[in-house]
PDB file of N, CA and C in Angstrom:
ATOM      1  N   UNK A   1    -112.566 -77.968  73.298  1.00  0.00           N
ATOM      2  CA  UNK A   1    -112.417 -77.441  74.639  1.00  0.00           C
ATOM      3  C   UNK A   1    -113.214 -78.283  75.649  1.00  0.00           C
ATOM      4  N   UNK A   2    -114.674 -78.467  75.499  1.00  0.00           N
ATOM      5  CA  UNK A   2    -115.224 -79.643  76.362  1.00  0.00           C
ATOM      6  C   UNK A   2    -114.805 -80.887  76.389  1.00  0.00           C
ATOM      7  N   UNK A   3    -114.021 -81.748  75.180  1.00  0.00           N
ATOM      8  CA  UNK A   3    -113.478 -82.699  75.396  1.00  0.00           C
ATOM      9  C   UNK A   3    -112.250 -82.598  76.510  1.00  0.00           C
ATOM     10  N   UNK A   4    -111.506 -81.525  76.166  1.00  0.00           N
ATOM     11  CA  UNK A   4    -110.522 -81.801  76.935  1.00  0.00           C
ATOM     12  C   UNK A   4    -111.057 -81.345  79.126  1.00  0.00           C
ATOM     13  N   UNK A   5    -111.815 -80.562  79.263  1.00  0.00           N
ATOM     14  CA  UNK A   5    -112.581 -80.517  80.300  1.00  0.00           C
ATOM     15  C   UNK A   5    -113.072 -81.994  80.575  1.00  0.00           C
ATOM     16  N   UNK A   6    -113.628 -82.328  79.869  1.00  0.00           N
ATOM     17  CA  UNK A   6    -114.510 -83.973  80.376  1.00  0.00           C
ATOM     18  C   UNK A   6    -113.260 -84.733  80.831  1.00  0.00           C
ATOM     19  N   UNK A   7    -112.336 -84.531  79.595  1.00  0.00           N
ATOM     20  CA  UNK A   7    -111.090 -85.659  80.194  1.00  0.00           C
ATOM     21  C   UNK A   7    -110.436 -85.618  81.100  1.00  0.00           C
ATOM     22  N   UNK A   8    -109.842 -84.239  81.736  1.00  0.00           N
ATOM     23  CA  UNK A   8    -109.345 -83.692  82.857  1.00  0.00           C
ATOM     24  C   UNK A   8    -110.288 -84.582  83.804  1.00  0.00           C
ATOM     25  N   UNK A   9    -111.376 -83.896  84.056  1.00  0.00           N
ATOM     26  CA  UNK A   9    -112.737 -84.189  84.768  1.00  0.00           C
ATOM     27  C   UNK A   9    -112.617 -85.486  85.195  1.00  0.00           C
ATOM     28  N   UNK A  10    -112.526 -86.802  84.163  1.00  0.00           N
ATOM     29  CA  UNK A  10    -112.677 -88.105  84.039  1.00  0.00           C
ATOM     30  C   UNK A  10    -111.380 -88.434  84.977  1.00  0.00           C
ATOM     31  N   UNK A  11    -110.208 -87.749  84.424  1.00  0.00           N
ATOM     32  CA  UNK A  11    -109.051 -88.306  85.084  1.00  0.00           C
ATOM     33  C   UNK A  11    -108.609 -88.546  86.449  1.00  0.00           C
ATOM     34  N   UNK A  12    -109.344 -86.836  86.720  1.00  0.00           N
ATOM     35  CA  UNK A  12    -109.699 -86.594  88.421  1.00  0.00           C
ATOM     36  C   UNK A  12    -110.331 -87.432  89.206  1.00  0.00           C
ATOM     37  N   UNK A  13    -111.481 -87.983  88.475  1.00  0.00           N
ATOM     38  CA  UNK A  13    -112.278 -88.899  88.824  1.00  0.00           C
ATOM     39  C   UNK A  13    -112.000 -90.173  89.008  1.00  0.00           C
ATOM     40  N   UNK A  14    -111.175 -90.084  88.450  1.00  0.00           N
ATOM     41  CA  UNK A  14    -110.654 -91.761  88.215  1.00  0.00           C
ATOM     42  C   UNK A  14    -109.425 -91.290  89.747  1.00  0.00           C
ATOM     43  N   UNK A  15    -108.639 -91.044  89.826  1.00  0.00           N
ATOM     44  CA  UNK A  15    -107.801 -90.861  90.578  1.00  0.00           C
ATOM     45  C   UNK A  15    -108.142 -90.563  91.861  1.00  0.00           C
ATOM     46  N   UNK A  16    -109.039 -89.968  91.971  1.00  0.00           N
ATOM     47  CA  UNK A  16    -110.392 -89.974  93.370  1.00  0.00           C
ATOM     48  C   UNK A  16    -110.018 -91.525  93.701  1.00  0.00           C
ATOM     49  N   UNK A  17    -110.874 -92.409  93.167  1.00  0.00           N
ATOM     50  CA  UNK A  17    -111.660 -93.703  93.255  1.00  0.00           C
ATOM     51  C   UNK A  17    -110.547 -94.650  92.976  1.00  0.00           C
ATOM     52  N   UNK A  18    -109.277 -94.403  92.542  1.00  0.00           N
ATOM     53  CA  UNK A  18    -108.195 -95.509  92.867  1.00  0.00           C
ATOM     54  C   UNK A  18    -107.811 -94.633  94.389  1.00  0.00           C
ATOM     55  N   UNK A  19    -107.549 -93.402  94.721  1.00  0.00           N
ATOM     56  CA  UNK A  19    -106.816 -93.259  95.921  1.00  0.00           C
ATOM     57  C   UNK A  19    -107.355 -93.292  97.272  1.00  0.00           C
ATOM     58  N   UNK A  20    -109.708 -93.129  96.883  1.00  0.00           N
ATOM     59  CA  UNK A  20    -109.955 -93.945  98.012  1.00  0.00           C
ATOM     60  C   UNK A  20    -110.197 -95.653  97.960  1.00  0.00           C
ATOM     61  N   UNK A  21    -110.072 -96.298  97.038  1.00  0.00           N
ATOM     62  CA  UNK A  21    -109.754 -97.589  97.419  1.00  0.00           C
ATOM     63  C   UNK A  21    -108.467 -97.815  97.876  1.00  0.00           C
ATOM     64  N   UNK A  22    -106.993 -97.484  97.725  1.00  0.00           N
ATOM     65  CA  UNK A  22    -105.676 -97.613  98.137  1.00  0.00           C
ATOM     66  C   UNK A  22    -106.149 -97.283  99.626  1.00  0.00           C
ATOM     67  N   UNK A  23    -106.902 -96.058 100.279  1.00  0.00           N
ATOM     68  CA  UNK A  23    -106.861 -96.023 101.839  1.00  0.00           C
ATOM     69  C   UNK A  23    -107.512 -96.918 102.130  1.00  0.00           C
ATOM     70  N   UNK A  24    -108.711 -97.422 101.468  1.00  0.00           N
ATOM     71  CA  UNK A  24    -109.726 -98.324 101.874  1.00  0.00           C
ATOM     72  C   UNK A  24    -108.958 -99.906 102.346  1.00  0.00           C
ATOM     73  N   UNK A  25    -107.944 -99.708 101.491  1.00  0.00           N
ATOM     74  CA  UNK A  25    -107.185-101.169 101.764  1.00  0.00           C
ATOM     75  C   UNK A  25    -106.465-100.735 102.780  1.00  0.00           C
ATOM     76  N   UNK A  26    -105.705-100.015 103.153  1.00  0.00           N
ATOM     77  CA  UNK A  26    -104.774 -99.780 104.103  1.00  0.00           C
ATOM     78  C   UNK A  26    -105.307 -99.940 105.458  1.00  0.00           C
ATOM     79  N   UNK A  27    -106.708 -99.465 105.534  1.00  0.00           N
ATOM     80  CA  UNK A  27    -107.427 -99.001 106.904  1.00  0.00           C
ATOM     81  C   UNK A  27    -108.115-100.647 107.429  1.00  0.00           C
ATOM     82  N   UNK A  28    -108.096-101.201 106.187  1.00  0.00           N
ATOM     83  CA  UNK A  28    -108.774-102.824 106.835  1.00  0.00           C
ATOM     84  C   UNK A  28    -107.648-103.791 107.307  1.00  0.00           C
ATOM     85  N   UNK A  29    -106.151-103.606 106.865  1.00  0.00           N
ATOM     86  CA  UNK A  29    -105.248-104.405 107.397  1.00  0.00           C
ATOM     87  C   UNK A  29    -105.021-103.644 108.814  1.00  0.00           C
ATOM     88  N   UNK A  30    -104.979-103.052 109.066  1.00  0.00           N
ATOM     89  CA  UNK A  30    -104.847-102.403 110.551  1.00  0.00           C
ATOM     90  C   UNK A  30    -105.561-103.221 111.608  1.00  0.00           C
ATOM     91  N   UNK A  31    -106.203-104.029 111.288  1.00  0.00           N
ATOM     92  CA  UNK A  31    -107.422-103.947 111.878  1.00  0.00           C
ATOM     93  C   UNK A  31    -107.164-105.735 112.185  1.00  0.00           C
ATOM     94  N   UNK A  32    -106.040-106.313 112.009  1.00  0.00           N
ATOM     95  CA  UNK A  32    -105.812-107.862 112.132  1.00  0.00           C
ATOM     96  C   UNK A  32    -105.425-108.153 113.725  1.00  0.00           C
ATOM     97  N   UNK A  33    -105.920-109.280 113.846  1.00  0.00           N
ATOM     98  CA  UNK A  33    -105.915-109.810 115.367  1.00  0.00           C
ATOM     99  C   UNK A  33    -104.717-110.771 115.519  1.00  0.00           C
ATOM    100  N   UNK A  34    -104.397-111.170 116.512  1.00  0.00           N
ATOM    101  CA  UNK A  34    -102.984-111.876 116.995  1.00  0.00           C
ATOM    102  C   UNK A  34    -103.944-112.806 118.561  1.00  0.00           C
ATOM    103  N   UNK A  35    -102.839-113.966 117.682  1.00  0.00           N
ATOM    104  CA  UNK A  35    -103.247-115.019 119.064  1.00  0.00           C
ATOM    105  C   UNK A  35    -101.761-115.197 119.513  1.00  0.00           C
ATOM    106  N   UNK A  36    -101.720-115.260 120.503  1.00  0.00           N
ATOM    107  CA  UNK A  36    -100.058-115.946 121.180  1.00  0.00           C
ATOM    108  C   UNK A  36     -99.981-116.885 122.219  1.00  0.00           C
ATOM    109  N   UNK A  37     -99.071-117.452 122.382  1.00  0.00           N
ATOM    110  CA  UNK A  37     -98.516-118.750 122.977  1.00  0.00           C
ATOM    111  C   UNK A  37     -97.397-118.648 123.679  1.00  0.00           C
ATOM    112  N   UNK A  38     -96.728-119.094 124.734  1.00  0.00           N
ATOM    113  CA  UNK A  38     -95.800-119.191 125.259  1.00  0.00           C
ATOM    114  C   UNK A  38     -95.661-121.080 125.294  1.00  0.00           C
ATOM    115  N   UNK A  39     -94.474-121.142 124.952  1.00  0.00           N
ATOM    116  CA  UNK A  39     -94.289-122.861 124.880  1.00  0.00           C
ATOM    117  C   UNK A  39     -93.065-122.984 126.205  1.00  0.00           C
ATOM    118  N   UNK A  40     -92.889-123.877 127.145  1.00  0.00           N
ATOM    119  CA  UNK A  40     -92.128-123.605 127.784  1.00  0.00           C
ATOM    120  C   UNK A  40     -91.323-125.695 127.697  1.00  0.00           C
ATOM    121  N   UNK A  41     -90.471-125.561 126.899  1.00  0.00           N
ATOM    122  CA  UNK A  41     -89.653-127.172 126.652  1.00  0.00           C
ATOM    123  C   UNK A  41     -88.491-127.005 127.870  1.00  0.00           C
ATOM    124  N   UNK A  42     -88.297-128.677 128.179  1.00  0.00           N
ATOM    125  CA  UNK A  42     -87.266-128.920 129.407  1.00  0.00           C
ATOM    126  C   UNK A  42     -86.279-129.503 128.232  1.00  0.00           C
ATOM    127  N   UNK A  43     -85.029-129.823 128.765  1.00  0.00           N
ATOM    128  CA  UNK A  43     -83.907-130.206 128.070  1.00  0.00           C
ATOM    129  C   UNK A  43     -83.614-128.845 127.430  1.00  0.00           C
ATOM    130  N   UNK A  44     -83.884-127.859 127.522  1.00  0.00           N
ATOM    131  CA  UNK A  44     -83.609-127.111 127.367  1.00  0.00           C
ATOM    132  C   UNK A  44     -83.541-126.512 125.664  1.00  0.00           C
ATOM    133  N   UNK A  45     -84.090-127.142 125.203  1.00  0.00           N
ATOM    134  CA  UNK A  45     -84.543-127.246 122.953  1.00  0.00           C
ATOM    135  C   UNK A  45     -86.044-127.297 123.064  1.00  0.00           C
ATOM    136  N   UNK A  46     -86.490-126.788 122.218  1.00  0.00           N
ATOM    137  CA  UNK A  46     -87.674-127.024 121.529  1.00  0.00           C
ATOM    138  C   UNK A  46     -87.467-127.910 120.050  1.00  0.00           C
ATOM    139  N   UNK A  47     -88.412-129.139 120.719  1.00  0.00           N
ATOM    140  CA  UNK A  47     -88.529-130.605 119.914  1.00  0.00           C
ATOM    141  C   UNK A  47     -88.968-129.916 118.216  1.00  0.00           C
ATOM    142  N   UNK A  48     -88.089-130.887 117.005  1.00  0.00           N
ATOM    143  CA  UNK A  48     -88.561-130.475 116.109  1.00  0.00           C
ATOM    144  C   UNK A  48     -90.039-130.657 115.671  1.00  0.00           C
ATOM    145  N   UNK A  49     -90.102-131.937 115.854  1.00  0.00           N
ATOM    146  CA  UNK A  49     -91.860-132.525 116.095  1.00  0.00           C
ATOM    147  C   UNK A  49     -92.773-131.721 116.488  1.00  0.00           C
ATOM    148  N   UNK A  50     -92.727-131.458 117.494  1.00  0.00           N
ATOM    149  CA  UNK A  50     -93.265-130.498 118.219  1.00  0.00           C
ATOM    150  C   UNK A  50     -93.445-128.927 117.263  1.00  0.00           C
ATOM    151  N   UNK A  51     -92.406-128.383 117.045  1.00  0.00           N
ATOM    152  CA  UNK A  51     -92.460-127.134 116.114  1.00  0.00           C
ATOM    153  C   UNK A  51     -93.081-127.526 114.545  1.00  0.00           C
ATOM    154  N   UNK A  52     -93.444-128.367 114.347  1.00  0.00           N
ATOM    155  CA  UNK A  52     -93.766-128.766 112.901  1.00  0.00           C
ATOM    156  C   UNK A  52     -95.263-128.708 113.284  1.00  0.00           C
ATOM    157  N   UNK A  53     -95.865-129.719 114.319  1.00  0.00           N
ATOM    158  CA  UNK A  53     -97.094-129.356 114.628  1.00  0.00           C
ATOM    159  C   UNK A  53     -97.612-128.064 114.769  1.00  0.00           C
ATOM    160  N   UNK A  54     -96.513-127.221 115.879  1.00  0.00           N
ATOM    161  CA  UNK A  54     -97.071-126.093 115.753  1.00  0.00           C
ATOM    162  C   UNK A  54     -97.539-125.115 114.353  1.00  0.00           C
ATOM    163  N   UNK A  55     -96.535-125.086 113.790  1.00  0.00           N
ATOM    164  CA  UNK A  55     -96.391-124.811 112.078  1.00  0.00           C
ATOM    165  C   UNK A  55     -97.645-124.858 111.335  1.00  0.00           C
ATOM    166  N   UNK A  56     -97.952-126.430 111.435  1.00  0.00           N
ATOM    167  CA  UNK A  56     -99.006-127.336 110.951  1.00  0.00           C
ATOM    168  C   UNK A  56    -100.561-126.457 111.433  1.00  0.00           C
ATOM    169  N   UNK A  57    -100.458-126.142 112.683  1.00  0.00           N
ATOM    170  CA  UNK A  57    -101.622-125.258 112.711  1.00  0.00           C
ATOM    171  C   UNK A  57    -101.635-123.787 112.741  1.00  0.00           C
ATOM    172  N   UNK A  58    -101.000-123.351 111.518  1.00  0.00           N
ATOM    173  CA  UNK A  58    -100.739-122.123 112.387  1.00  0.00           C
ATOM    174  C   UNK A  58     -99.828-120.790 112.777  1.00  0.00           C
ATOM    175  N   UNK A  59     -99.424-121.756 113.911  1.00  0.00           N
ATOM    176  CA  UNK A  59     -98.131-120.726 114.959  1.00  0.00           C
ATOM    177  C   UNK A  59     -97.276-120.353 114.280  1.00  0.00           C
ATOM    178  N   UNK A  60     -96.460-119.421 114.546  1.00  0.00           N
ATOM    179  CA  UNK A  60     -95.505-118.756 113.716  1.00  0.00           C
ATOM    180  C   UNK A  60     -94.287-118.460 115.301  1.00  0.00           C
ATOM    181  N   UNK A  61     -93.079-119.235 115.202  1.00  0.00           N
ATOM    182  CA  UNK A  61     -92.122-118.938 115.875  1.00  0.00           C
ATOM    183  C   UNK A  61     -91.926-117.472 115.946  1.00  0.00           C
ATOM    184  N   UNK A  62     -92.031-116.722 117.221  1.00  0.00           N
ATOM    185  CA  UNK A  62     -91.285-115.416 117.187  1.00  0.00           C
ATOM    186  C   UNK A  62     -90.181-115.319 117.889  1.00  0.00           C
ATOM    187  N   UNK A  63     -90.041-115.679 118.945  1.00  0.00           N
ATOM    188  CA  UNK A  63     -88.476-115.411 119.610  1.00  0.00           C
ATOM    189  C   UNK A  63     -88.629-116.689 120.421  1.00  0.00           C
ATOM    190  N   UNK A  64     -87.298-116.995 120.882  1.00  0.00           N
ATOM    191  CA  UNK A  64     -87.224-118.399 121.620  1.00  0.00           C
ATOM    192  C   UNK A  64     -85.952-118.155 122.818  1.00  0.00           C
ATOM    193  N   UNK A  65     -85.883-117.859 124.048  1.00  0.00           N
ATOM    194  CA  UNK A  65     -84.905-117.956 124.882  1.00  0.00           C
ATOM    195  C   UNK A  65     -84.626-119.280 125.536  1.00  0.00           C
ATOM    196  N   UNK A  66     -83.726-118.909 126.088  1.00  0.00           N
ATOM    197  CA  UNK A  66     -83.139-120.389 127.232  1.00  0.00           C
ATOM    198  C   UNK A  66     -82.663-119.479 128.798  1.00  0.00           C
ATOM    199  N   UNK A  67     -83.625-120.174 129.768  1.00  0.00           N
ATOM    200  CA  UNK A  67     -83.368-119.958 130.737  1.00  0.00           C
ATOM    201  C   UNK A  67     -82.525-120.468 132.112  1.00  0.00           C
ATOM    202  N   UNK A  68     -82.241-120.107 132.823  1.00  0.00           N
ATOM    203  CA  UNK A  68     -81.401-121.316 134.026  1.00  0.00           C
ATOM    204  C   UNK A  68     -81.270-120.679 135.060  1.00  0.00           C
ATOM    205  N   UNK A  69     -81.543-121.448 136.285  1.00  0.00           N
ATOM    206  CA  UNK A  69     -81.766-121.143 137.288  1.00  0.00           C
ATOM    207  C   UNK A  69     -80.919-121.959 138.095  1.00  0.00           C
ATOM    208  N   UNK A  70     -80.470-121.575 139.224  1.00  0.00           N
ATOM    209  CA  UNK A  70     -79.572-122.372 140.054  1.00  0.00           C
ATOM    210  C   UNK A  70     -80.457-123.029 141.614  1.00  0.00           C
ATOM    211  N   UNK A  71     -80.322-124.086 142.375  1.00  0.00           N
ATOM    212  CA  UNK A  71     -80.924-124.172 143.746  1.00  0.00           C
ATOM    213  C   UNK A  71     -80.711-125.243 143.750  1.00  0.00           C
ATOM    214  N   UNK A  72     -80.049-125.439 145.175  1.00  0.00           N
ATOM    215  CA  UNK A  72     -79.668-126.807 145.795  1.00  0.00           C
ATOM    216  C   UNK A  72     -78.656-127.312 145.591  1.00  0.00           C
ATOM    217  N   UNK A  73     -77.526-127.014 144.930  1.00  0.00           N
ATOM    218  CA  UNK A  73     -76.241-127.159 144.206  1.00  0.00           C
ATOM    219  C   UNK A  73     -76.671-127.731 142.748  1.00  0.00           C
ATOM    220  N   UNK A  74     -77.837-127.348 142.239  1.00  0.00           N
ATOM    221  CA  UNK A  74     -77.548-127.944 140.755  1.00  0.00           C
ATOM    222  C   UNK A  74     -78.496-127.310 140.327  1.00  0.00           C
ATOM    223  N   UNK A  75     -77.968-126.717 138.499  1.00  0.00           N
ATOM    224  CA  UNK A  75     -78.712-125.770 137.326  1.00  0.00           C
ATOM    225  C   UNK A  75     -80.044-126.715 136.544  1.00  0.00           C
ATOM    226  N   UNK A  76     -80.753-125.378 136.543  1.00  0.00           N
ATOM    227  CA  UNK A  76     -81.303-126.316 135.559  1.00  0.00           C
ATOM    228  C   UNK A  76     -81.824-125.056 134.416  1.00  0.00           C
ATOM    229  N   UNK A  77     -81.739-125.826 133.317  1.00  0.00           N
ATOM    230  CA  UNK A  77     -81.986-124.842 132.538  1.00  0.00           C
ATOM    231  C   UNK A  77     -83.614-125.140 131.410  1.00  0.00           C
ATOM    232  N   UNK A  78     -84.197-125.199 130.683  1.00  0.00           N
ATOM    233  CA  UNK A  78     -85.176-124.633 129.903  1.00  0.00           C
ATOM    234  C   UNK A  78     -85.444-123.915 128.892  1.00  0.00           C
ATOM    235  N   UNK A  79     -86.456-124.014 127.780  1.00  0.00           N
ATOM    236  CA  UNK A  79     -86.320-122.989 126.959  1.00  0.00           C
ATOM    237  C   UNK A  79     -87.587-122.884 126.926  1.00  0.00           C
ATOM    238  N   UNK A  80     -87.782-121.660 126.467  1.00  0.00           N
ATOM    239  CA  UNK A  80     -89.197-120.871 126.390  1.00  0.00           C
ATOM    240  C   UNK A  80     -89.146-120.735 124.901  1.00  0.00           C
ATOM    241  N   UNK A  81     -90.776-121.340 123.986  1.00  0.00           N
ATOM    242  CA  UNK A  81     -90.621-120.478 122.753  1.00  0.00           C
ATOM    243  C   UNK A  81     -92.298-119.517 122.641  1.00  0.00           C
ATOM    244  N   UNK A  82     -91.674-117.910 121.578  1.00  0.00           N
ATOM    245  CA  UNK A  82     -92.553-117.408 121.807  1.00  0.00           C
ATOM    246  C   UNK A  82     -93.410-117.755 120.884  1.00  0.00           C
ATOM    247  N   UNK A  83     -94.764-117.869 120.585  1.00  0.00           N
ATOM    248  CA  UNK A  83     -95.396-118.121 119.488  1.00  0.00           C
ATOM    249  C   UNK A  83     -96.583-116.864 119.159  1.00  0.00           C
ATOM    250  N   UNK A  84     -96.934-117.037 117.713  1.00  0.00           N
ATOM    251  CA  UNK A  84     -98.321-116.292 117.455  1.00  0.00           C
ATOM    252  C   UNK A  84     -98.653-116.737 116.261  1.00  0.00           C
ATOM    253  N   UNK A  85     -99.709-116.202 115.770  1.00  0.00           N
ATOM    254  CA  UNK A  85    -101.235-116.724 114.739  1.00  0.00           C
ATOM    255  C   UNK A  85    -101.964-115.725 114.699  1.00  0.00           C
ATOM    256  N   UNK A  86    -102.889-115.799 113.625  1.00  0.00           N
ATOM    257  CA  UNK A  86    -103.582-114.897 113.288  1.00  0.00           C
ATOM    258  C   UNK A  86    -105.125-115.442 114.110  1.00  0.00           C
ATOM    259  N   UNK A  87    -106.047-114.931 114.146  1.00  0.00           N
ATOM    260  CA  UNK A  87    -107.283-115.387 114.438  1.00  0.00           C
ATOM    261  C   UNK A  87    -108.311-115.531 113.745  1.00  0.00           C
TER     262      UNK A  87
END
């Protein structure tokens, strides 16, 4: 009868101490920082060169638009890329 008490006991115990380490992990990734970048390329592309460097340190492409604007009788267009990193 006490064996099986201790073991219960033990099991509880054990299951304590894996389910506060599982929050313990959860509550420290919350907790990550973000760097960001706005890249703004003419010709309207972002250079591969260019994105490899970024890569190279780092940056992580998140979204990339193309913009255009009109004035004077002629477009011009652009692309914006979004970037981020950890810190």
């Amino acid at each position: 009868m006490k064996t099986k008490l201790s073991l219960i006991l033990a099991t509880v115990a054990l299951l304590f101490v894996v389910g506060w380490n599982g929050y313990g992990q959860k509550q420290s990734s919350s907790t990550q920082r973000w760097e960001y970048m706005t890249v703004l390329a003419q010709n309207s592309y972002l250079d591969d060169k260019k994105l490899n460097e970024l890569g190279e340190q780092g940056w992580e492409l998140v979204s990339a638009t193309t913009n255009c604007y009109s004035g004077s009788g002629t477009t011009s267009c652009y692309a914006v890329g979004y970037f981020k990193r950890t810190k």
